[in-house]
N, C-alpha and C. Protein backbone atom coordinates (compact mmCIF):
# COMPACT_ATOMS: atom_id res chain seq x y z
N UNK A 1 0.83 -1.19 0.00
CA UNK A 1 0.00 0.00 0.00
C UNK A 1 0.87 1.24 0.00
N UNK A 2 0.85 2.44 -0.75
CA UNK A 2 1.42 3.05 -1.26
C UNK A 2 1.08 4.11 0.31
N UNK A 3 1.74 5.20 0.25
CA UNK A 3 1.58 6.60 1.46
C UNK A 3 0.81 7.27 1.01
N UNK A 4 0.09 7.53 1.54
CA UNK A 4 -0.56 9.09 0.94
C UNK A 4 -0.44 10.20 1.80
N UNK A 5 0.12 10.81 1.04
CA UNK A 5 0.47 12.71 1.87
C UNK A 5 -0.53 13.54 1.42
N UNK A 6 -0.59 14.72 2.22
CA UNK A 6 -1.50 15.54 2.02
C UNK A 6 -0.99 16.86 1.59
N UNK A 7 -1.56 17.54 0.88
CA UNK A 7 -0.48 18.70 0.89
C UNK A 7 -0.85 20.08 1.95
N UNK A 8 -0.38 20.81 2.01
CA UNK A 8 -0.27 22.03 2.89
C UNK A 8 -1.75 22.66 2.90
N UNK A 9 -2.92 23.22 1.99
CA UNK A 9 -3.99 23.21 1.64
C UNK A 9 -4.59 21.99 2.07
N UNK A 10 -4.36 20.77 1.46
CA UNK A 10 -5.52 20.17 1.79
C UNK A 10 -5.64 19.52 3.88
N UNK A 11 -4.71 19.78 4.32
CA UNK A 11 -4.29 19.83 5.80
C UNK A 11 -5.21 20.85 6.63
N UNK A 12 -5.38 22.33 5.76
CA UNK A 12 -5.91 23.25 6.26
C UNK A 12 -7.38 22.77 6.10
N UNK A 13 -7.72 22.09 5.01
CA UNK A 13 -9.63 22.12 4.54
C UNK A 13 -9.82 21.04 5.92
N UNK A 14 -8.72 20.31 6.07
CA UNK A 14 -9.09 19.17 7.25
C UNK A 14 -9.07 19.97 7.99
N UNK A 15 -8.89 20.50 8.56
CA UNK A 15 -8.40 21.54 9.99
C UNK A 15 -9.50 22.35 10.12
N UNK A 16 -10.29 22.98 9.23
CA UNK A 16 -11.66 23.77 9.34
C UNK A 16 -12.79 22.44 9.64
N UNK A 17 -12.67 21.07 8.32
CA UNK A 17 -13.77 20.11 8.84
C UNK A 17 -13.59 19.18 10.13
N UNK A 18 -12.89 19.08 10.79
CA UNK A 18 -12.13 17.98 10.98
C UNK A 18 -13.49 17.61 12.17
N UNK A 19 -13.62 16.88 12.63
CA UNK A 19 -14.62 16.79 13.58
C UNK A 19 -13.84 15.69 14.60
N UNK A 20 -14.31 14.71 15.34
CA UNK A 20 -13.61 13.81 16.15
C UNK A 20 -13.30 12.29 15.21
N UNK A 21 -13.77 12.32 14.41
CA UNK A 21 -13.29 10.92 13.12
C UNK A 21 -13.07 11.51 12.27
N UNK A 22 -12.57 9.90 11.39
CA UNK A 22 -12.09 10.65 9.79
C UNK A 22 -13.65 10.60 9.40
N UNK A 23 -14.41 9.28 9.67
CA UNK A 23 -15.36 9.26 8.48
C UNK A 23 -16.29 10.74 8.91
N UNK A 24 -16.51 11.30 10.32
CA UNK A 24 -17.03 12.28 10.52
C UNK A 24 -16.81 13.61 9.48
N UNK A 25 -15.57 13.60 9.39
CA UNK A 25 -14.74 14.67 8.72
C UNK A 25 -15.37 14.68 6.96
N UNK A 26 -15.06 13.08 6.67
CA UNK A 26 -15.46 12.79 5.41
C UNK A 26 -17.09 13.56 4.84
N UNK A 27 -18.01 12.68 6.02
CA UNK A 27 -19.29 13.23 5.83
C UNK A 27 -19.64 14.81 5.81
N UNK A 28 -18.97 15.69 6.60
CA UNK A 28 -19.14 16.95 6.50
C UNK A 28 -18.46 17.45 5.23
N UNK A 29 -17.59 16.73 4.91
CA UNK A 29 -16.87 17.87 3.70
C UNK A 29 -17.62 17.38 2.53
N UNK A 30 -18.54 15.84 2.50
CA UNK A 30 -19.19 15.34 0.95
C UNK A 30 -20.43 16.31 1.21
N UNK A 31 -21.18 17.07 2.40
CA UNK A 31 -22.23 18.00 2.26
C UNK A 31 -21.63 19.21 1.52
N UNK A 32 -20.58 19.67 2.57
CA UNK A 32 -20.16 21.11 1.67
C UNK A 32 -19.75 20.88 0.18
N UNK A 33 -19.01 19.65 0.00
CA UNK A 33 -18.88 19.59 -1.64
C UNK A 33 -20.00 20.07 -2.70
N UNK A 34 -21.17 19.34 -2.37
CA UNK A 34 -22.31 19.98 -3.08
C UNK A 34 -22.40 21.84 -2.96
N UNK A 35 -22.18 22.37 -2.16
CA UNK A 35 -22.40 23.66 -1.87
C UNK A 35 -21.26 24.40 -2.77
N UNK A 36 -20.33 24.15 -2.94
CA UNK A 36 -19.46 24.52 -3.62
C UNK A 36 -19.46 24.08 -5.04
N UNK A 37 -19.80 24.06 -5.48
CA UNK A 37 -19.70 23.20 -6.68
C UNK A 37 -19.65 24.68 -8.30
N UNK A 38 -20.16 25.97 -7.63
CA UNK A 38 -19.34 26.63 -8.15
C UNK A 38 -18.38 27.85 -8.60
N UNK A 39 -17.56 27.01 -7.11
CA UNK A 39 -15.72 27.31 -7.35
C UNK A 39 -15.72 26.06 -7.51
N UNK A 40 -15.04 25.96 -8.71
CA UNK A 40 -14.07 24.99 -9.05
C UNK A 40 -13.04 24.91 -8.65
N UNK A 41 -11.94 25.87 -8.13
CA UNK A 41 -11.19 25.47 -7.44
C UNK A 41 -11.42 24.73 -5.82
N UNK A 42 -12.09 25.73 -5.46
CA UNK A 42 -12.56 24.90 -4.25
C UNK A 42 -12.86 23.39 -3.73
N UNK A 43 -14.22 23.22 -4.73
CA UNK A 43 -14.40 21.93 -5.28
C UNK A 43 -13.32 21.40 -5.78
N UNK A 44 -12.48 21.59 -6.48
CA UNK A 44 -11.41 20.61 -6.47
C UNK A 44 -10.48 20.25 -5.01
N UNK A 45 -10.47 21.52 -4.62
CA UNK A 45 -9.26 21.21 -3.32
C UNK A 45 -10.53 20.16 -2.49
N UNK A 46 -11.37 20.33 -2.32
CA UNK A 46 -12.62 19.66 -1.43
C UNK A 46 -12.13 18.02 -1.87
N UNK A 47 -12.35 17.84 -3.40
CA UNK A 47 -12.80 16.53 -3.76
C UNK A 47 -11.54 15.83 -3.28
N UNK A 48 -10.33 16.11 -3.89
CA UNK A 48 -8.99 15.91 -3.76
C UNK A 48 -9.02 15.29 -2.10
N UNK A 49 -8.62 16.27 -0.91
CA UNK A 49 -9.02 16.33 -0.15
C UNK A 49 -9.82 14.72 0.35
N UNK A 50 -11.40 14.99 0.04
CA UNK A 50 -11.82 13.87 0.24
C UNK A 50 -11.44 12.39 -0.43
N UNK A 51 -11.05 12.15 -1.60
CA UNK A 51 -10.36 11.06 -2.09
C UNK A 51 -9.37 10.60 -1.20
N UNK A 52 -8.70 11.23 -0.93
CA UNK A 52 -7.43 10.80 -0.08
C UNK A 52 -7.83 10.28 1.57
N UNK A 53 -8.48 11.16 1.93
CA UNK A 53 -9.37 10.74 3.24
C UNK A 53 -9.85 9.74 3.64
N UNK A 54 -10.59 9.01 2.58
CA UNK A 54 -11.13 7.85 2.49
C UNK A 54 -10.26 6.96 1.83
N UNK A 55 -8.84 6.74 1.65
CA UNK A 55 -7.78 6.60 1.01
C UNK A 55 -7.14 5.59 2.66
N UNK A 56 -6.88 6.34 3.70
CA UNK A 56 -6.30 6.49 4.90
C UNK A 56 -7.31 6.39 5.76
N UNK A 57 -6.30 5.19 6.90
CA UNK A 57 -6.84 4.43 7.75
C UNK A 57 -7.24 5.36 8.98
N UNK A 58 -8.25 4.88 10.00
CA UNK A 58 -8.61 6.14 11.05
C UNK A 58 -7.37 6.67 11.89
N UNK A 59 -6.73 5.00 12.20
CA UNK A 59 -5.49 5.09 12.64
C UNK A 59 -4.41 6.88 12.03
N UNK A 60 -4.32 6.51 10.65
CA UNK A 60 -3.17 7.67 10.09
C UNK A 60 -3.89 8.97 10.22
N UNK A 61 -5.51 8.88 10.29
CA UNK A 61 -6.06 10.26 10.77
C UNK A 61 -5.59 10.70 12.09
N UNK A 62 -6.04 9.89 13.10
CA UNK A 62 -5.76 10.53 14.22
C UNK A 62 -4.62 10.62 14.66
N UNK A 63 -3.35 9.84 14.19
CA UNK A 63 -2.18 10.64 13.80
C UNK A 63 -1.46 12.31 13.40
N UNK A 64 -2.84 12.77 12.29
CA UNK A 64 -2.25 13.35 12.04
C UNK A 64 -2.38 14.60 12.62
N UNK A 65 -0.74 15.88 12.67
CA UNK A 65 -0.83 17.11 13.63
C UNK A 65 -1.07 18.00 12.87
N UNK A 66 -2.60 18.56 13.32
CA UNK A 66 -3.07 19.80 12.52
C UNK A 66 -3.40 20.95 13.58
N UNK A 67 -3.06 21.03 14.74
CA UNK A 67 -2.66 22.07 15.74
C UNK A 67 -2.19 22.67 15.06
N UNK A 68 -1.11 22.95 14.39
CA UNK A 68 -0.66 24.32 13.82
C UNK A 68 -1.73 25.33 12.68
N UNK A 69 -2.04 24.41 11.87
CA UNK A 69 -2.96 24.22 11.09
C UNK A 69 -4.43 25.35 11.69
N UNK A 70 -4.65 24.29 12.88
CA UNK A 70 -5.88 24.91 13.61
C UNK A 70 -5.50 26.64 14.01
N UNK A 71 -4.19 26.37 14.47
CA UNK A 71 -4.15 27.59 15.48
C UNK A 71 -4.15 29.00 14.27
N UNK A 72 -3.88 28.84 13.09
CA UNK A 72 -3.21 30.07 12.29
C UNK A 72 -4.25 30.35 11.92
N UNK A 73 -5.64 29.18 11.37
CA UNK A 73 -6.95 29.60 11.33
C UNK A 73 -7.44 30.70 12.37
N UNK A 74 -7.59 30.22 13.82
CA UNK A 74 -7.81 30.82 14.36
C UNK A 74 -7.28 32.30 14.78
N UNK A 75 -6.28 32.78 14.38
CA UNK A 75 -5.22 33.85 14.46
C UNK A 75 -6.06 34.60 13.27
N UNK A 76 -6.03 33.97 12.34
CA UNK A 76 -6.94 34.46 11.11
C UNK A 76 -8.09 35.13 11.34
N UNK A 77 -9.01 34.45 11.97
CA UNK A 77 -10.48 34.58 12.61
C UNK A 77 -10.67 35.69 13.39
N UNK A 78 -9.26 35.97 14.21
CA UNK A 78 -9.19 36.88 14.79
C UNK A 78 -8.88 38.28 14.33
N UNK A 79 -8.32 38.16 13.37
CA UNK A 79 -7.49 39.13 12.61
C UNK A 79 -8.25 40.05 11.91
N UNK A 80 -9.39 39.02 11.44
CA UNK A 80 -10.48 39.10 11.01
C UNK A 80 -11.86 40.08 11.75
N UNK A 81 -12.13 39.62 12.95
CA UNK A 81 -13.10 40.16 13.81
C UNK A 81 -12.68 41.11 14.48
């Protein structure tokens, strides 16, 4: 079975959906997929994104460190308000 990496973007779309599972994560981002549908870029980073998700075991999800990820969102949010 081959690795699958994520790239820098699609780390962040996890980091806004991410919920307490992968498949949780999965299910929220196949709703917003429909909602997006048109940006195409978006929708692509979304689909991408989800392919790979469901690609990788729950195990390599909850592995993975998106604290940084989270926190710059939130710095953002703030930056923002």
């Amino acid at each position: 079975m081959r690795k699958i990496s994520f790239d820098e973007e699609e780390l962040y779309v996890i980091a806004v959906f991410e919920p307490a599972t992968r498949t949780g994560t999965i299910s929220l981002m196949e709703e917003v997929l429909l909602e997006v549908k048109e940006d195409q870029d978006m929708y692509n980073l979304l689909f991408s994104t989800l392919e790979k998700l469901k690609l990788v075991t729950d195990d390599v999800f909850e592995s993975m460190d998106l604290d940084s990820y989270r926190e710059d969102l939130e710095i953002e949010s703030e930056d923002d308000g």
